[in-house]
Every structure is written in C-alpha cells, then in structure tokens.
Protein backbone atom coordinates (compact mmCIF):
# COMPACT_ATOMS: atom_id res chain seq x y z
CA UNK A 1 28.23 223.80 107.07
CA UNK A 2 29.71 220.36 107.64
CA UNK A 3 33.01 220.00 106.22
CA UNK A 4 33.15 217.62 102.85
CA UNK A 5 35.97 215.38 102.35
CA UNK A 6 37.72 215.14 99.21
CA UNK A 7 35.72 217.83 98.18
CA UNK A 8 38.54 218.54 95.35
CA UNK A 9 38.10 214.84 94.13
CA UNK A 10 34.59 214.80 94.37
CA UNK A 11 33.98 218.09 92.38
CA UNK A 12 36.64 217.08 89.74
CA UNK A 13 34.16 213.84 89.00
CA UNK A 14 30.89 216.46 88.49
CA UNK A 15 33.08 217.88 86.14
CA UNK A 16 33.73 215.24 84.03
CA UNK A 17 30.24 214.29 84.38
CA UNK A 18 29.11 217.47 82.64
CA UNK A 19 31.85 216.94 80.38
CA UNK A 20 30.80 213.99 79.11
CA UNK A 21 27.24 215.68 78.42
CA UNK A 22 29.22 218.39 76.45
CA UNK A 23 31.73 215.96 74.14
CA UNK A 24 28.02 214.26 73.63
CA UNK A 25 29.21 211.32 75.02
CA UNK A 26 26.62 210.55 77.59
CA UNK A 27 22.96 211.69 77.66
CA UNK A 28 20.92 212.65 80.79
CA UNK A 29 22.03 210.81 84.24
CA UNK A 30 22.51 207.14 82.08
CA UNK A 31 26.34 207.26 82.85
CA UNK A 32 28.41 207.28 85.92
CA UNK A 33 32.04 208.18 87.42
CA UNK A 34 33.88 206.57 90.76
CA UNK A 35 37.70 207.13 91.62
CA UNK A 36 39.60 205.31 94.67
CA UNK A 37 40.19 207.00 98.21
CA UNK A 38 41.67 204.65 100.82
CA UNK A 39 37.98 204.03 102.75
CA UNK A 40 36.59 202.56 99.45
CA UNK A 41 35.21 204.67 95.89
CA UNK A 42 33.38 207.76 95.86
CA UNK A 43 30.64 207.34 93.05
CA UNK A 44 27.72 209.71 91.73
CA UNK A 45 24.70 208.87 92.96
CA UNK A 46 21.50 207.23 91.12
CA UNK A 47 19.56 209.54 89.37
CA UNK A 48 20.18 213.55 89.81
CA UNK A 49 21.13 214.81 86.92
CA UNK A 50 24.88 216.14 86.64
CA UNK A 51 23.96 219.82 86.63
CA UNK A 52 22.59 219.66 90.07
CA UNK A 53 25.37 217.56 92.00
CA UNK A 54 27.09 218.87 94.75
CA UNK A 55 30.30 217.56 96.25
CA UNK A 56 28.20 216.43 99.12
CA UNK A 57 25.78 214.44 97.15
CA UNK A 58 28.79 211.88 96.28
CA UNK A 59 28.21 208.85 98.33
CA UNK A 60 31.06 206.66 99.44
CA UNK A 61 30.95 202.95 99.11
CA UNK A 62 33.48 201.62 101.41
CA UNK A 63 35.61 198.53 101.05
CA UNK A 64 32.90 196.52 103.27
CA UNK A 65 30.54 197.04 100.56
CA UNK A 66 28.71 199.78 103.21
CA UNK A 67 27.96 203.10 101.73
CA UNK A 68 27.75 206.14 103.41
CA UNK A 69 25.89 209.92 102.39
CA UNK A 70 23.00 211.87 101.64
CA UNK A 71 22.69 210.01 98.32
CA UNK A 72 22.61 206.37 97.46
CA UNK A 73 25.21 205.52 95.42
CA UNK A 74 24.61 205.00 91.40
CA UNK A 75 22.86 201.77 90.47
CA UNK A 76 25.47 200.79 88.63
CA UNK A 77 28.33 200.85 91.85
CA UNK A 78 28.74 197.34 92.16
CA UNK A 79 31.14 197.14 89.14
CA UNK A 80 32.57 200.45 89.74
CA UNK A 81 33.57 198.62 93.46
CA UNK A 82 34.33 195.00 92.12
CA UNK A 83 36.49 196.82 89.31
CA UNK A 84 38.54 198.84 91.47
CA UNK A 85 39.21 195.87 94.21
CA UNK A 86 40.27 193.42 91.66
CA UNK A 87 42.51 196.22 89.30
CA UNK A 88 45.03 197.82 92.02
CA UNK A 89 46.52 199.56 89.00
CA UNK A 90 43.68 201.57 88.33
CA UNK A 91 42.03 204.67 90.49
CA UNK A 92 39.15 205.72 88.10
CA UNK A 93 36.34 204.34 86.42
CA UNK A 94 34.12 206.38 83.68
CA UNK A 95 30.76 204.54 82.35
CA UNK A 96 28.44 206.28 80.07
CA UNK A 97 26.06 205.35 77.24
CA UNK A 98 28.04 206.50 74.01
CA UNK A 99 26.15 206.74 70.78
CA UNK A 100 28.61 204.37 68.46
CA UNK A 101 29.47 202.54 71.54
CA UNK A 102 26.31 201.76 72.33
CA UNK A 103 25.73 201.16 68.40
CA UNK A 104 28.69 198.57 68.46
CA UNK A 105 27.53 196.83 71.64
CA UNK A 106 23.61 196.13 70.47
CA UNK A 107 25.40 193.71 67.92
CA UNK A 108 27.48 192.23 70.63
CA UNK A 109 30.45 193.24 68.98
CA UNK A 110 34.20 193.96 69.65
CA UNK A 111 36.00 196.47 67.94
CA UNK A 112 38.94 194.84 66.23
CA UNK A 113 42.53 196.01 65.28
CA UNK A 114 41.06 198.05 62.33
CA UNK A 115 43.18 201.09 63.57
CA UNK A 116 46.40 201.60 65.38
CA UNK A 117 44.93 203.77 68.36
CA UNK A 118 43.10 200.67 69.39
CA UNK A 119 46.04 200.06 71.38
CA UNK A 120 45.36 202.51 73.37
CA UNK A 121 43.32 200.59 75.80
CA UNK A 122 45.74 197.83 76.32
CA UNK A 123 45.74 195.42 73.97
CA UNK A 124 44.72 194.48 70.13
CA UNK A 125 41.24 195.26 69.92
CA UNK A 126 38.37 196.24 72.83
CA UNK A 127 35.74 193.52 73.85
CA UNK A 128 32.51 193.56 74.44
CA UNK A 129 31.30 191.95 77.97
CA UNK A 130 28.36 189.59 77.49
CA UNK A 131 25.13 190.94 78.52
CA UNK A 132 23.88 190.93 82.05
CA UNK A 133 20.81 193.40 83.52
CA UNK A 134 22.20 196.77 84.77
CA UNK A 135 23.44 196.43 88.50
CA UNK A 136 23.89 192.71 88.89
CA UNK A 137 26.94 190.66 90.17
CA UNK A 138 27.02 189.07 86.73
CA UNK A 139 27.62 192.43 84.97
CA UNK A 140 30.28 192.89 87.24
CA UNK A 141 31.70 189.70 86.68
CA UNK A 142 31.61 190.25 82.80
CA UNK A 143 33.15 193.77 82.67
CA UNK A 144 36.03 192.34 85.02
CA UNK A 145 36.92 189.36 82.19
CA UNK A 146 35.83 191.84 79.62
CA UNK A 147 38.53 194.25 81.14
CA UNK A 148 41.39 191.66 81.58
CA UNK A 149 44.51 193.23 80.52
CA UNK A 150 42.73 196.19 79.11
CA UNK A 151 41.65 199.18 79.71
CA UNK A 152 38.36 199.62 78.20
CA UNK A 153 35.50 197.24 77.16
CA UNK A 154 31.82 197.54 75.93
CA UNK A 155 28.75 196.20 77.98
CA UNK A 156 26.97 193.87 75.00
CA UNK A 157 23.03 196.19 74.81
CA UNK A 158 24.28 198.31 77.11
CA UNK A 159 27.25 201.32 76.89
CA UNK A 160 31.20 201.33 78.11
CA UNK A 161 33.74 201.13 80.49
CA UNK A 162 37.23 203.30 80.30
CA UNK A 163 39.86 202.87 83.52
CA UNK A 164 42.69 204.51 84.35
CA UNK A 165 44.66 206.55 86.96
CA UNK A 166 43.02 209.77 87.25
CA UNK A 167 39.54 211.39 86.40
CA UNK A 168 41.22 213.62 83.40
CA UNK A 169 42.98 210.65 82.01
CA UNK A 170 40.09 208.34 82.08
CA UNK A 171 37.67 210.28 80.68
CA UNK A 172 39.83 211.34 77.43
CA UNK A 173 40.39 207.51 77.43
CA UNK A 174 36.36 206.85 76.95
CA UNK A 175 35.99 209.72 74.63
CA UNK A 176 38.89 208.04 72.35
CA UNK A 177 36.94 204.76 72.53
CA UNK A 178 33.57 206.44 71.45
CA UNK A 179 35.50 208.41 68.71
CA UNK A 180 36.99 204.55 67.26
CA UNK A 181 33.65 203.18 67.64
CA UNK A 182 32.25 205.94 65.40
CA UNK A 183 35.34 205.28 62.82
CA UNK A 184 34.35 201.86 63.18
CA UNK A 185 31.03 201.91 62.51
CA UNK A 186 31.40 204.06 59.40
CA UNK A 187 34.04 201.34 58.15
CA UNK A 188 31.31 198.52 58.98
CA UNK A 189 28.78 200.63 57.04
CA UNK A 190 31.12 201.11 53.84
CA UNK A 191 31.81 197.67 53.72
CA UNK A 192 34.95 195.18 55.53
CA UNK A 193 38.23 196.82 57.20
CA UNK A 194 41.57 195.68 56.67
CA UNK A 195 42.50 194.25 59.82
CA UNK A 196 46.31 194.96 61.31
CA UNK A 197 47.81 191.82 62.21
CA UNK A 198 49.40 190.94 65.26
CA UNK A 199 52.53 191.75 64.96
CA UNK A 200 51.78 195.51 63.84
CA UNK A 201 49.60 195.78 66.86
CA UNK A 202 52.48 194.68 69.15
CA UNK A 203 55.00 197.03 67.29
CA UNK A 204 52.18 199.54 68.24
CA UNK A 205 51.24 198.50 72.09
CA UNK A 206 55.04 198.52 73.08
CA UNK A 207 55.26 202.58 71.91
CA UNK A 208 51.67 203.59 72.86
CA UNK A 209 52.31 203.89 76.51
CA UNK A 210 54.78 206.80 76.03
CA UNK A 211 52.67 208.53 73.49
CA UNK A 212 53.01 212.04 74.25
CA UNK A 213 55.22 211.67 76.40
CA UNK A 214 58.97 214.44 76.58
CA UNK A 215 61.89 212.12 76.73
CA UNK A 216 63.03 212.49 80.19
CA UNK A 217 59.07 210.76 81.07
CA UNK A 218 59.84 208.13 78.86
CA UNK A 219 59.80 204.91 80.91
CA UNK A 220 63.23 202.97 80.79
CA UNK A 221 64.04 200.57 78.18
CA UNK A 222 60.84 201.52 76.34
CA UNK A 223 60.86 202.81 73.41
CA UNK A 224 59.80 206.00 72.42
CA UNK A 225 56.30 206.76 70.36
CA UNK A 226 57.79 208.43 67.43
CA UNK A 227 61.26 209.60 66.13
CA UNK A 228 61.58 212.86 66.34
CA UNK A 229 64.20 214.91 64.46
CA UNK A 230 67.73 215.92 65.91
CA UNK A 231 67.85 218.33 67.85
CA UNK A 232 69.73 221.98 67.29
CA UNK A 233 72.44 222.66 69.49
C-alpha cells in the first residue's frame, strides 16, 4: 500500500468531521474541513459521507489552484483555498450547516454584541457574508470581507465559517458560534436583547485571547482573563 502523507493531519480532519455529526452541528456530507500543509490545503472531498473517508480520500489543492488524489476536492474548496492564501495567521478552516446558524443566516443577519463570548471570534459581533451560490469566486470573495479581522462569519442562506490554528481549536470555535446563535435566536424569539456597548466589548476582546490560559502562557503585556485569588504559599 502506497504510503499517505500527512496521514496524521488528514485523519485528525475525518475526525472532526464525525464530530461535528455528533455535537449535531452538521448533517450528512453538507459541511467541510481543510487545514494548511506547505504544497497548498488538504480538504474532504465532495460528497462521501464522513463515516466512509479514508486518509487517502483527502485531496490536496495546491497553491497553483491544481489538485491532486483519488477524490475531487469538496465543492466548496475555493474559499477554503482563497481563505487560507489571504489569512497567513490561520491553518484551519471548518464549514458546516449549523441549525441556529443556518436559522440566523436565512434572515441575513449578524449576531450582535448581545453576549460577551461574542468576542471570541475577533471582534464585537459575527457577520453574515452576503449571499453568493455555493462554490463561486463571489462566495469566496464575501466570506474573505465577511472574515476581516475575525474569526468566524455566517454565509447569508447558507451555513458558517470558523478559522483558526489547528483542527481541535477550530472546530470548538464553530461549535461556540452555533451554541451563540442558538442563545441568540431564543433572545430574538422572546423579544429585543440588550446590546453591550463598545467599550464593554473592548474591555472583553483585550482578555479573551488568554481565556484559559495558566499564567506563564499568558502573552506579555496582556492582561489576564480573570482574577484569580492569591495564591497559598
């Protein structure tokens, strides 16, 4: 048998794919997973459901836009490529089809500061990209502005988008967005949220990025998440 390469990588992304099935996230083979090797992405391919992947059935797309494997690549790979060549600071991308997300993004719909964990995908609330068909440059070109100093944005009629730096990381990120949009929706259907301003969001974005985070992780000059109590000697 023909050795795979990156076979770790590859079978950590089936994983999450199956995951995302189980935190009932995604349904059938509607979402899709890449993450960065230095040739280009390797991406699940269109169509087989999760259960069935192999490590060999991930294509690679390379940097040329070429793609190379047994399987063509998802039909959703040309943001998944045009999102990891314009965001260097990113490895990972997670789409699925989210109920509430999904919910959110039929009415076109961002979801505001109505709770402090918004922050956790990089800003003050979580946009929604305007609506282009599935697998189009202007898709692309809407998640990308959608995605602009964030980590995470809706596709308006369609599902999500979470980034980030490694498979684990990214996919807890898109399960935290589905689990606002649910708190959102619920707000939405008991009537109008109470919207933190600005400056509480800021006070929140500066802190966020060491959330959970031991002390000697904590990046310098930053402060800390939370206060914790002294310390016994």
């Amino acid at each position: 048998m023909a050795k795979v390469k990156h076979r770790k990588l590859r079978q950590e992304i089936i994983d999450a794919c199956l995951r995302m099935t189980e935190l009932g996230i995604n349904q059938g083979t509607a979402g899709n997973i890449s993450a960065r090797i230095d040739e280009g992405i390797i991406i699940t391919p269109t169509g087989m459901p999760y259960e069935d992947l192999k490590p060999s059935d991930l294509p690679v797309v390379f940097w040329d836009g070429t793609y190379e494997g047994e399987r063509m690549p998802s039909s959703e790979w040309r943001f998944h490529w045009d999102i990891q060549r314009s965001r260097r600071d990113i490895d990972v991308v997670v789409h699925n089809h989210a109920m509430h997300c999904v919910a959110l993004a039929c009415m076109n719909a961002d979801i505001p500061p109505f709770h402090y964990m918004v922050t956790i995908a990089g800003g003050h609330d979580i946009r929604c990209a305007k609506y282009a068909r599935y697998g189009t440059q202007e898709l692309s070109d809407n998640a990308i502005e959608a995605l602009k100093d964030r980590y995470a944005c809706l596709l308006a009629n369609h599902g999500m988008i979470a980034i980030g730096g490694t498979v684990k990381k990214t996919l807890g990120l898109a399960h935290e967005v589905e689990v606002m949009a649910a708190q959102y929706w619920r707000v939405l259907a008991a009537g109008k949220a109470k919207l933190l301003n600005a400056e509480q969001m800021d006070d929140v974005l500066v802190r966020i990025r060491n959330y959970g985070k031991q002390p000697e992780d904590i990046l310098d000059g930053t402060p800390p998440a939370m206060e914790p109590p002294p310390r016994r000697r």
